[in-house]
C-alpha atoms as a PDB file:
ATOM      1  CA  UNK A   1      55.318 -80.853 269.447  1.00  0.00           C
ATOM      2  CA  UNK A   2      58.715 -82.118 269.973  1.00  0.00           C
ATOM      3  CA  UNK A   3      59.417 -84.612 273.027  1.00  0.00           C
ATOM      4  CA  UNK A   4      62.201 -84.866 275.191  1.00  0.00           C
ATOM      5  CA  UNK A   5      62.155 -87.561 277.477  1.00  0.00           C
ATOM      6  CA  UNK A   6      63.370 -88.476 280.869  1.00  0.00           C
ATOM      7  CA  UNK A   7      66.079 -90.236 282.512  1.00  0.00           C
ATOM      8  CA  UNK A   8      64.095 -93.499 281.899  1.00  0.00           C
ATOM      9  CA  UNK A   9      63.892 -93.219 278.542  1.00  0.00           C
ATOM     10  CA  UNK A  10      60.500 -93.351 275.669  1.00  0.00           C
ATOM     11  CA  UNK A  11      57.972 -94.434 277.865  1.00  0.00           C
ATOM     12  CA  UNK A  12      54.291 -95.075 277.837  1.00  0.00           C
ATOM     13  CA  UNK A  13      53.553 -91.577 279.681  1.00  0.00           C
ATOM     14  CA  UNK A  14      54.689 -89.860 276.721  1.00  0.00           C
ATOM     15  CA  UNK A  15      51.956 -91.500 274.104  1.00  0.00           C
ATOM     16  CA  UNK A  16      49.148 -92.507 277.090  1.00  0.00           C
ATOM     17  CA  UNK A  17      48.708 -89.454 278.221  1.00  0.00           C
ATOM     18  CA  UNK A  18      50.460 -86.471 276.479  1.00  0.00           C
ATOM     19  CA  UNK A  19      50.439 -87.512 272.687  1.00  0.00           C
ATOM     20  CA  UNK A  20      46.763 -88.505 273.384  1.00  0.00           C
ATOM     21  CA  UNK A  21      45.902 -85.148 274.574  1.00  0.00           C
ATOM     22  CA  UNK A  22      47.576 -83.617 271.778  1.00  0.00           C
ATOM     23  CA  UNK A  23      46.667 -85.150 268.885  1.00  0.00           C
ATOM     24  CA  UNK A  24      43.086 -84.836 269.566  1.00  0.00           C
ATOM     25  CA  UNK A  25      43.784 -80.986 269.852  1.00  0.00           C
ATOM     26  CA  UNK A  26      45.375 -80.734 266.630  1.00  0.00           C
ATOM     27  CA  UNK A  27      48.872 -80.859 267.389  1.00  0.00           C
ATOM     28  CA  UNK A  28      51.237 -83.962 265.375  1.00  0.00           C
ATOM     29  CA  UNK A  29      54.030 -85.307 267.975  1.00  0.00           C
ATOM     30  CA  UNK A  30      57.596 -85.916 267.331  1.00  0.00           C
ATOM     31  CA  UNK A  31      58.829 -88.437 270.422  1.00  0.00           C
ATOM     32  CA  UNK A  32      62.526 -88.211 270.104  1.00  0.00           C
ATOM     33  CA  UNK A  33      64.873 -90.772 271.365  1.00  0.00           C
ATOM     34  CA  UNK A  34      68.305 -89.776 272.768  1.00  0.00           C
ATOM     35  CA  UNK A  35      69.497 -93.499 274.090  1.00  0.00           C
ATOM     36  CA  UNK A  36      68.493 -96.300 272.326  1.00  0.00           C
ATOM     37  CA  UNK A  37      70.559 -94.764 269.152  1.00  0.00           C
ATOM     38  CA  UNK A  38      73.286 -94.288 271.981  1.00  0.00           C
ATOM     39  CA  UNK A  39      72.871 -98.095 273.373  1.00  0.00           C
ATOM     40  CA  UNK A  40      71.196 -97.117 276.503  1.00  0.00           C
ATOM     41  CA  UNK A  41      68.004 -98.106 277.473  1.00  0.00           C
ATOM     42  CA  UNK A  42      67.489 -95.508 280.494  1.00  0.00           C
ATOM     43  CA  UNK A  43      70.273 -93.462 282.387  1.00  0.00           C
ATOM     44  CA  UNK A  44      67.890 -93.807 286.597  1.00  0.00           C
ATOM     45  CA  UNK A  45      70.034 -95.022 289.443  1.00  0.00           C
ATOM     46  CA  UNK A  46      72.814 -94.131 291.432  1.00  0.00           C
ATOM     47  CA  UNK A  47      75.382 -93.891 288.756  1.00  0.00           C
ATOM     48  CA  UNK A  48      74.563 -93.209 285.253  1.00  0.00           C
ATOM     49  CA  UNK A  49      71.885 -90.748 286.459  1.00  0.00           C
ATOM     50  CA  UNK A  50      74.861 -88.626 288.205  1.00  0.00           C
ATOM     51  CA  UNK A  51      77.296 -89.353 284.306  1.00  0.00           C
ATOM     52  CA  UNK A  52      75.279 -88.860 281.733  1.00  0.00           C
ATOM     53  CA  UNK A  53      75.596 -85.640 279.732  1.00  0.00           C
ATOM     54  CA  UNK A  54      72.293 -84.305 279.185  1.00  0.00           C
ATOM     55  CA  UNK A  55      73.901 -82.309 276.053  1.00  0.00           C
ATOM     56  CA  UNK A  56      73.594 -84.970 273.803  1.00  0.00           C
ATOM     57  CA  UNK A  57      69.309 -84.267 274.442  1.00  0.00           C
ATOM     58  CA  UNK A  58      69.208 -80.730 274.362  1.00  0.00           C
ATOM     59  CA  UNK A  59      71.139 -81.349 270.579  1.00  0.00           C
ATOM     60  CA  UNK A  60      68.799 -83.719 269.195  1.00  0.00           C
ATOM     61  CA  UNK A  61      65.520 -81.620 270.114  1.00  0.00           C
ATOM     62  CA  UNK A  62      67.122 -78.862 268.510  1.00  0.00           C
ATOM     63  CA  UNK A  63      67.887 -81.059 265.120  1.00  0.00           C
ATOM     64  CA  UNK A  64      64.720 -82.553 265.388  1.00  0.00           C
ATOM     65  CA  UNK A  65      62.822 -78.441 265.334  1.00  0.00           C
ATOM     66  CA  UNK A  66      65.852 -77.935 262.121  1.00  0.00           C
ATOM     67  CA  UNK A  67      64.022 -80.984 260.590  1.00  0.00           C
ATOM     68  CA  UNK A  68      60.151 -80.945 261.052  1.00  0.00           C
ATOM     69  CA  UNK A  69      60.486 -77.305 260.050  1.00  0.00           C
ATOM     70  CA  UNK A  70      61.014 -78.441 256.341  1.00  0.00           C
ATOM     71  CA  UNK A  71      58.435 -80.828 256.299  1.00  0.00           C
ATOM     72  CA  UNK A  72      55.220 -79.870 253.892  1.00  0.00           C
ATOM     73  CA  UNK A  73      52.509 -81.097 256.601  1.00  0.00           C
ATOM     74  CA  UNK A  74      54.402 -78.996 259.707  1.00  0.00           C
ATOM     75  CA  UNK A  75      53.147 -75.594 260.369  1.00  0.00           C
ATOM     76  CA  UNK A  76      57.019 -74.362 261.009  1.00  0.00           C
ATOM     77  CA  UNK A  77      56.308 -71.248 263.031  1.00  0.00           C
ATOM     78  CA  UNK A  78      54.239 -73.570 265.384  1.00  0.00           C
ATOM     79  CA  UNK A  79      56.502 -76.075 267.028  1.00  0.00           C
ATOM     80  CA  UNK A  80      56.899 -76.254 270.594  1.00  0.00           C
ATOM     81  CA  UNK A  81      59.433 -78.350 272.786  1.00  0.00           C
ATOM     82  CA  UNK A  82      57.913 -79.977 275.723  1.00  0.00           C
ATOM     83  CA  UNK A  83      60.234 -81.833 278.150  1.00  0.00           C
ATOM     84  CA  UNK A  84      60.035 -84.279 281.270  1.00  0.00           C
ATOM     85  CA  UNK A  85      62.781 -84.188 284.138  1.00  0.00           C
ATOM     86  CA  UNK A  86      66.269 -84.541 282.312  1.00  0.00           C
ATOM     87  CA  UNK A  87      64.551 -83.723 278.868  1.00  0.00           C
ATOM     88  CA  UNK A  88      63.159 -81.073 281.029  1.00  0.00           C
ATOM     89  CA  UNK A  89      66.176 -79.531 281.744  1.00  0.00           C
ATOM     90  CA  UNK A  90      67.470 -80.354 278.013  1.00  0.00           C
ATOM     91  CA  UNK A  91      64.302 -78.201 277.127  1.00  0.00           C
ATOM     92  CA  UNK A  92      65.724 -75.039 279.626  1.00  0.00           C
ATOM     93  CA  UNK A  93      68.719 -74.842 277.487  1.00  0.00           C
ATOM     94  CA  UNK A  94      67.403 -75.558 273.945  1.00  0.00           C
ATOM     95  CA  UNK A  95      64.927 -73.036 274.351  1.00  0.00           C
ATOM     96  CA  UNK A  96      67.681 -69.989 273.834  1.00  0.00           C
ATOM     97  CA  UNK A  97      69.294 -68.244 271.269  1.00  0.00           C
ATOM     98  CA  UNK A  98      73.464 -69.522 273.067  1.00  0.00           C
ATOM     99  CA  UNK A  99      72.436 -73.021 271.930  1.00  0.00           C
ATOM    100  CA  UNK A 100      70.081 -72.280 268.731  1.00  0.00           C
ATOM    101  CA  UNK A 101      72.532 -70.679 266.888  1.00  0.00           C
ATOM    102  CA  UNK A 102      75.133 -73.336 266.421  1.00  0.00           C
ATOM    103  CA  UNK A 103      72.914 -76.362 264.847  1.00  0.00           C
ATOM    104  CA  UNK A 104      69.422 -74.080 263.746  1.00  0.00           C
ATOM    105  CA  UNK A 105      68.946 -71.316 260.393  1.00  0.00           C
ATOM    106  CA  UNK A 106      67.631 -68.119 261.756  1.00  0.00           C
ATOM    107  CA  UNK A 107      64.267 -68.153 260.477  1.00  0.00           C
ATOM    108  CA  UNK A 108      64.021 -70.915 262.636  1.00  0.00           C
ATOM    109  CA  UNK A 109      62.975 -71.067 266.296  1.00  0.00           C
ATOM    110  CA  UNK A 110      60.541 -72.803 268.966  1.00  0.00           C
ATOM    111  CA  UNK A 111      57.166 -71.671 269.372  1.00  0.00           C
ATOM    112  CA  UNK A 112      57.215 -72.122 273.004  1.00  0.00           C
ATOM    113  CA  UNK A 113      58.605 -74.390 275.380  1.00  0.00           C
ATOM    114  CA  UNK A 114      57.006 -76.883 278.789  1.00  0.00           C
ATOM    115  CA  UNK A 115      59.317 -77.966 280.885  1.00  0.00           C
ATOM    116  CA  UNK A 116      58.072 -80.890 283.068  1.00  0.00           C
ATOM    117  CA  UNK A 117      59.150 -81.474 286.685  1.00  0.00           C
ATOM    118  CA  UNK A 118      62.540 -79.878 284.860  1.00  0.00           C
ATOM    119  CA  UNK A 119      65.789 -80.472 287.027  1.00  0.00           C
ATOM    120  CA  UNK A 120      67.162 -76.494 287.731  1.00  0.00           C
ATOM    121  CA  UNK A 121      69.864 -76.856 290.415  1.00  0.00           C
ATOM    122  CA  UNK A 122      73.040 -76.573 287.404  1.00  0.00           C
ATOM    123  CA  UNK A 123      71.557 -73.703 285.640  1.00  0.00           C
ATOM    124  CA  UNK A 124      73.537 -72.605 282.394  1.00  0.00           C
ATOM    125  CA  UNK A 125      72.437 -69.350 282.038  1.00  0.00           C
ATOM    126  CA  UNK A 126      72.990 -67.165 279.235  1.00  0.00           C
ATOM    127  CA  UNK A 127      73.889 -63.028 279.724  1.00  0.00           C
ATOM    128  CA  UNK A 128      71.810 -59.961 279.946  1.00  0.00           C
ATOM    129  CA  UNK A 129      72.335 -59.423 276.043  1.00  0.00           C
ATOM    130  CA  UNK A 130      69.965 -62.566 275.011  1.00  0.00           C
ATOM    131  CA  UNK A 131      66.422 -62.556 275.744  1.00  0.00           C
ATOM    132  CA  UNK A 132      64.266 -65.698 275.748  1.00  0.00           C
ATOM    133  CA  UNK A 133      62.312 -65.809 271.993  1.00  0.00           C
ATOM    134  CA  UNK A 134      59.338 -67.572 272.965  1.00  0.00           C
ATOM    135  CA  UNK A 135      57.382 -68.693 276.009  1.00  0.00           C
ATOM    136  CA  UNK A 136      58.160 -70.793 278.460  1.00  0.00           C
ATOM    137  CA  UNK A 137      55.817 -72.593 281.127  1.00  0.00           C
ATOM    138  CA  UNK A 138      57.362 -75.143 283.852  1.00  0.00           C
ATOM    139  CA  UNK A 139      55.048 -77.784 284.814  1.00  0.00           C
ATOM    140  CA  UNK A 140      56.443 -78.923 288.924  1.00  0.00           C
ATOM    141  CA  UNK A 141      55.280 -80.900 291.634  1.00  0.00           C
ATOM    142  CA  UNK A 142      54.825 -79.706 295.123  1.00  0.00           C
ATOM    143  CA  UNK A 143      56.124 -82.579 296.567  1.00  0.00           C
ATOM    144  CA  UNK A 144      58.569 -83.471 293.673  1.00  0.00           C
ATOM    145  CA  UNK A 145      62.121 -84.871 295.886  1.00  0.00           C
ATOM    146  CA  UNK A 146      63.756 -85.679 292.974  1.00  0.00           C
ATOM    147  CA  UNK A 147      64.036 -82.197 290.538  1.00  0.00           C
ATOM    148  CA  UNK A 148      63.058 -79.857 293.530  1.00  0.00           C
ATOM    149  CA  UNK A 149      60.294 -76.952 292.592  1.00  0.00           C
ATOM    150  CA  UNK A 150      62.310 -73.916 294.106  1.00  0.00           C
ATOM    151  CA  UNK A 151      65.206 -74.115 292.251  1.00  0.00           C
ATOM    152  CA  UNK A 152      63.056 -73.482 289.282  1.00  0.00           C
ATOM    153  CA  UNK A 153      60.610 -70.811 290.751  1.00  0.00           C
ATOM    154  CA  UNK A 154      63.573 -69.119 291.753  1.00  0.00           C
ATOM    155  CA  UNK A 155      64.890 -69.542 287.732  1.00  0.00           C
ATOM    156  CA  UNK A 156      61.647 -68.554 286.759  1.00  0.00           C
ATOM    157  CA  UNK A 157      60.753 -65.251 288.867  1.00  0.00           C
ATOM    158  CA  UNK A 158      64.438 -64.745 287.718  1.00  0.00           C
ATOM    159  CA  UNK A 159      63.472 -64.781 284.164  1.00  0.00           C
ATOM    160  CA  UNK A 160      60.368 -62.941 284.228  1.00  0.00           C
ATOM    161  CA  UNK A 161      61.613 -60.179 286.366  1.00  0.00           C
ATOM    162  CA  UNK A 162      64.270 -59.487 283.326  1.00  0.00           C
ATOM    163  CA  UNK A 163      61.119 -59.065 280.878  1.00  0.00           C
ATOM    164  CA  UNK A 164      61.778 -62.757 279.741  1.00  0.00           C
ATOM    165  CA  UNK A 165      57.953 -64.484 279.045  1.00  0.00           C
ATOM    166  CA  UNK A 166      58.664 -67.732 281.791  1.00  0.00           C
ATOM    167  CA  UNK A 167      56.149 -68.764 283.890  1.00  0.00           C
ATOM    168  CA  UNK A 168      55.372 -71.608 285.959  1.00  0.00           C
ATOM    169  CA  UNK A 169      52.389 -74.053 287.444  1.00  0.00           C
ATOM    170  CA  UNK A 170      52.454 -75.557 291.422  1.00  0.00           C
ATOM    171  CA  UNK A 171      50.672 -78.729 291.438  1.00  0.00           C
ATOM    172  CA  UNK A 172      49.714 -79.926 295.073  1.00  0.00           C
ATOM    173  CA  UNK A 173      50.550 -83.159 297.029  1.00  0.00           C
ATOM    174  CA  UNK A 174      52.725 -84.143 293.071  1.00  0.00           C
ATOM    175  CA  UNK A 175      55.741 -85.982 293.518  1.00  0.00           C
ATOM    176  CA  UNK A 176      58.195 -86.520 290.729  1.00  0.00           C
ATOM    177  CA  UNK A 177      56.665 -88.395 287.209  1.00  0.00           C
ATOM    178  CA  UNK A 178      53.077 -87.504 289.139  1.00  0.00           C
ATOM    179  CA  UNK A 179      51.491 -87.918 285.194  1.00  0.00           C
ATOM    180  CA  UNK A 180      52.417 -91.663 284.759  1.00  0.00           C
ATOM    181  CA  UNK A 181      49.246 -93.783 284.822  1.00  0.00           C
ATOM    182  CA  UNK A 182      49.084 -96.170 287.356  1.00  0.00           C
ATOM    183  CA  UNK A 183      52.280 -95.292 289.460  1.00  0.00           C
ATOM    184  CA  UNK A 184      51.618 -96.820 293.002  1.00  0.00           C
ATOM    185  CA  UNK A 185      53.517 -94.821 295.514  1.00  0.00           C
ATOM    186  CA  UNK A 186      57.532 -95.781 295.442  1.00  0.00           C
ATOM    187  CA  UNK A 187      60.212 -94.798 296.797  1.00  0.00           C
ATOM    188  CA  UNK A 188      64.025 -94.940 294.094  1.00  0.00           C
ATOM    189  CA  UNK A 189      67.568 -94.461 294.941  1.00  0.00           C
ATOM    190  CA  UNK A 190      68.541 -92.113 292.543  1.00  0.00           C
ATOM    191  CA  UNK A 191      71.511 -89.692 291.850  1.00  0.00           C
ATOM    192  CA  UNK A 192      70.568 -85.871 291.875  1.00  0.00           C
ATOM    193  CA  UNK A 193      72.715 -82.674 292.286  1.00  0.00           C
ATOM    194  CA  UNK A 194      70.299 -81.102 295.099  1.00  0.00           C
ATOM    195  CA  UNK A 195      73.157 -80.826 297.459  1.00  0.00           C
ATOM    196  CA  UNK A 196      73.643 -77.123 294.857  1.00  0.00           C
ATOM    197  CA  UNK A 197      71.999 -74.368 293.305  1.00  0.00           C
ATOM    198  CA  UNK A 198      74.742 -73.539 290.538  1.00  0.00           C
ATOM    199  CA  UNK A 199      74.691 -70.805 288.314  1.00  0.00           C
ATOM    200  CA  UNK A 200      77.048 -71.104 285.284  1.00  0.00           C
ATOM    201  CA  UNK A 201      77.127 -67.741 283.015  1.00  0.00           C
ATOM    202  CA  UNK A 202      76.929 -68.489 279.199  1.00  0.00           C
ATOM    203  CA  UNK A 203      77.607 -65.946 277.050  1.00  0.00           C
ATOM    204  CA  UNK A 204      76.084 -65.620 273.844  1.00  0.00           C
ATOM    205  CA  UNK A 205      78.193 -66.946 271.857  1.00  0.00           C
ATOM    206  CA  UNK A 206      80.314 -68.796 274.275  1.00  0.00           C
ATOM    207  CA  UNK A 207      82.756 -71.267 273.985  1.00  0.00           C
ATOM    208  CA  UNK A 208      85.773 -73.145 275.395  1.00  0.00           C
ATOM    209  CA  UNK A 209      87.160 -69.901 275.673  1.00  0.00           C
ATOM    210  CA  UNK A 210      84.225 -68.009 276.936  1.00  0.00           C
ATOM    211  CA  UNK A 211      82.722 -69.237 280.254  1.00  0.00           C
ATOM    212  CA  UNK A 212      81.829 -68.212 283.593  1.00  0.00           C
ATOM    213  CA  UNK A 213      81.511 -67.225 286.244  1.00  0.00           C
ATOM    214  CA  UNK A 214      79.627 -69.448 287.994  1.00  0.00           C
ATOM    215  CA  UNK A 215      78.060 -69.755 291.537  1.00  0.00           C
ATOM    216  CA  UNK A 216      76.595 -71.647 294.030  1.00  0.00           C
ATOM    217  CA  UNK A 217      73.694 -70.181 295.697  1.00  0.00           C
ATOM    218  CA  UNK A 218      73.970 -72.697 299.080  1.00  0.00           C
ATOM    219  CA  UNK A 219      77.577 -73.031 299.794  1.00  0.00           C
ATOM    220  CA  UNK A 220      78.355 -69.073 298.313  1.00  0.00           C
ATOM    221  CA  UNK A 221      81.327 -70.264 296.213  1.00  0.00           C
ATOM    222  CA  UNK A 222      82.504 -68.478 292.936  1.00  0.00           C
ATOM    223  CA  UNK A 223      84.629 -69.983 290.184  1.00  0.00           C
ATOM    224  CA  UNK A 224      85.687 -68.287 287.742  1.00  0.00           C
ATOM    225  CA  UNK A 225      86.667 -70.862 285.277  1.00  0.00           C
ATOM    226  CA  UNK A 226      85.731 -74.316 283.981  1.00  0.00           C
ATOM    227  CA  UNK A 227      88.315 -76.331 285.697  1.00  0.00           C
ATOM    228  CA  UNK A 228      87.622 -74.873 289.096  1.00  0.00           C
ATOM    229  CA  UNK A 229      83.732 -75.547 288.559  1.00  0.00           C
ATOM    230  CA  UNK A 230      84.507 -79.072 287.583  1.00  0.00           C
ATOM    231  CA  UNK A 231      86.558 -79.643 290.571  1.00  0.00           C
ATOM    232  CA  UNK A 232      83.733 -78.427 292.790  1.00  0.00           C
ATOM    233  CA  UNK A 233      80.800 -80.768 290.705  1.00  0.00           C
ATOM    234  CA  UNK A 234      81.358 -83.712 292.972  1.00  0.00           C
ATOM    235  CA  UNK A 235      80.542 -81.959 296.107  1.00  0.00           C
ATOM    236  CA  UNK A 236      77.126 -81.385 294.519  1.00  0.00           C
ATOM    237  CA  UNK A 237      76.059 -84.718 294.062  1.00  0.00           C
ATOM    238  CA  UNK A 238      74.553 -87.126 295.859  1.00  0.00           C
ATOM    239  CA  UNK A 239      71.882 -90.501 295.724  1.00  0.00           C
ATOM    240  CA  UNK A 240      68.962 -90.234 297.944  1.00  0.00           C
ATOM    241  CA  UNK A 241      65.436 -91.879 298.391  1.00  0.00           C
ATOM    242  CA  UNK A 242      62.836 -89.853 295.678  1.00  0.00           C
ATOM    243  CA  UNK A 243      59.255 -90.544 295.967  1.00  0.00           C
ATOM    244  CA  UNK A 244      57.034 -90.715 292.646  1.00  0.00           C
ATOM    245  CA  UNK A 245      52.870 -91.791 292.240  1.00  0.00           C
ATOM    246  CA  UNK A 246      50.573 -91.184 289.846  1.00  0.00           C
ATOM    247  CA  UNK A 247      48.395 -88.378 290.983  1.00  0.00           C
ATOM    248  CA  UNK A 248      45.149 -88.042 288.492  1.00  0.00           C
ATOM    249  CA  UNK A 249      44.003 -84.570 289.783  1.00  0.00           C
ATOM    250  CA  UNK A 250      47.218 -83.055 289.458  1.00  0.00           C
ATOM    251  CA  UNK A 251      47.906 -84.798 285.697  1.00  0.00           C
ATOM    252  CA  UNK A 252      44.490 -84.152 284.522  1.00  0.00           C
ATOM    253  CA  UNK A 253      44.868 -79.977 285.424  1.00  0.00           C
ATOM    254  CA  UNK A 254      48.753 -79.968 284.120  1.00  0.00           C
ATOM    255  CA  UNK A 255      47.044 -81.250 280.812  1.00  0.00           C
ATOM    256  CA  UNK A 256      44.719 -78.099 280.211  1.00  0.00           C
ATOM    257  CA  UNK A 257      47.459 -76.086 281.347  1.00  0.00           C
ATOM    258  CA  UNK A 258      49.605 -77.232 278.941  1.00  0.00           C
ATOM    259  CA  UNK A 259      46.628 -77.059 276.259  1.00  0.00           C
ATOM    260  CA  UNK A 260      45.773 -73.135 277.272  1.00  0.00           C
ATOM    261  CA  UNK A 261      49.350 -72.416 277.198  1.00  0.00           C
ATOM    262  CA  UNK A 262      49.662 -73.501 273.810  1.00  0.00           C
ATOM    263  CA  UNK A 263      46.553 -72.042 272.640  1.00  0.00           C
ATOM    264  CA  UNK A 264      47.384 -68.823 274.024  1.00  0.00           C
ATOM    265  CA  UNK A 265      50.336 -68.385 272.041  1.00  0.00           C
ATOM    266  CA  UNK A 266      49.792 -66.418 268.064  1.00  0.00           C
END
């Protein structure tokens, strides 16, 4: 299992809970770090949360799947991607064949993908012509203020409904990072881009000269190419008060979910 992690960087959720969990079902861990190696310890607040360019994460889980698939001890047709928040929405994009092809061989691939509390309001979606090669589950919190849960049951039903296998798990009462340990309740100042719901078309393939069009499902603007998004990206974002606790219940039921998921797959 490859980790992505979240906008506050390799944190004690990640072994605590999750590579705990894991391990003791059989499954080795690979906790990838996308900031220290960049000089930043964690990209939360107002600012850097709003700046930082989540690429750089969806590129090194995808290098890290081209590695551990040569090593002797790694079953290669059985590594999965799991991702919190940010690396949750590095996880929505690594997971298809638009970003796969430029960095992995083509015998190689994910075995499935979780997507944790996953931020889904700037959705790069690939076309009609590429279909999702393994399964995806989103993991999202009820109550999550931070990376809202109906952007990404709306992405989801999307998905599924176009014969893509994507399915997702409500947790009740869960606020954002509601699998920490020990999380009294707290309220952050943190940048988001709720204020949209963009869809940007990828197509398979794509590059600088291949992009678009893209839309935003709240205001019901179109652009139909890259400089005319990027103008409109500002009006998107925002800082605003998120909420996050531990909630035991909700953590203890996301892990078997996460455990069947993976079991289910062949």
């Amino acid at each position: 299992m490859v980790f992505s992690h979240g906008s506050e960087g390799v944190s004690g959720v990640y072994f605590d809970i999750w590579a705990k969990a894991l391990n003791n079902a059989g499954y080795a861990v690979f906790v990838v770090d996308s900031f220290k190696p960049r000089g930043e310890d964690r990209v939360t607040g107002p600012t850097k949360q709003l700046t930082w360019n989540t690429v750089a994460n969806t590129t090194d889980a995808l290098f890290a799947l081209k590695l551990l698939a040569t090593h002797p001890q790694i079953d290669s047709s059985r590594i999965f991607h799991m991702g919190w928040s940010r690396g949750g929405q590095a996880l929505l994009d690594a997971a298809w064949p638009t970003y796969q092809q430029h960095v992995l061989p083509a015998n190689v691939k994910w075995a499935g993908s979780v997507a944790v509390y996953p931020g889904c309001n700037m959705r790069y979606r690939v076309d009609h012509h590429s279909k999702l090669p393994a399964p995806l589950l989103m993991i999202l919190g009820e109550k999550d203020d931070m990376t809202l849960p109906k952007p990404c049951m709306e992405l989801a039903e999307e998905y599924a409904a176009a014969g893509n296998p994507v399915s997702y798990k409500i947790y009740p009462g869960a606020t954002h990072v509601f699998d920490r340990l020990n999380q009294p309740w707290k309220k952050y100042n943190e940048g988001n881009f709720n204020l949209c719901s963009m869809d940007v078309r990828m197509p398979y393939g794509a590059n600088d000269r291949s992009w678009g069009p893209a839309h935003d499902k709240y205001s019901g603007k179109s652009f139909t190419d890259n400089a005319e998004w990027n103008a409109y990206v500002p009006k998107c974002r925002q800082t605003s008060w998120v909420t996050v606790e531990s909630n035991e219940k909700a953590r203890e039921q996301a892990v078997k979910d996460v455990l069947a998921f993976l079991k289910g797959i062949q």
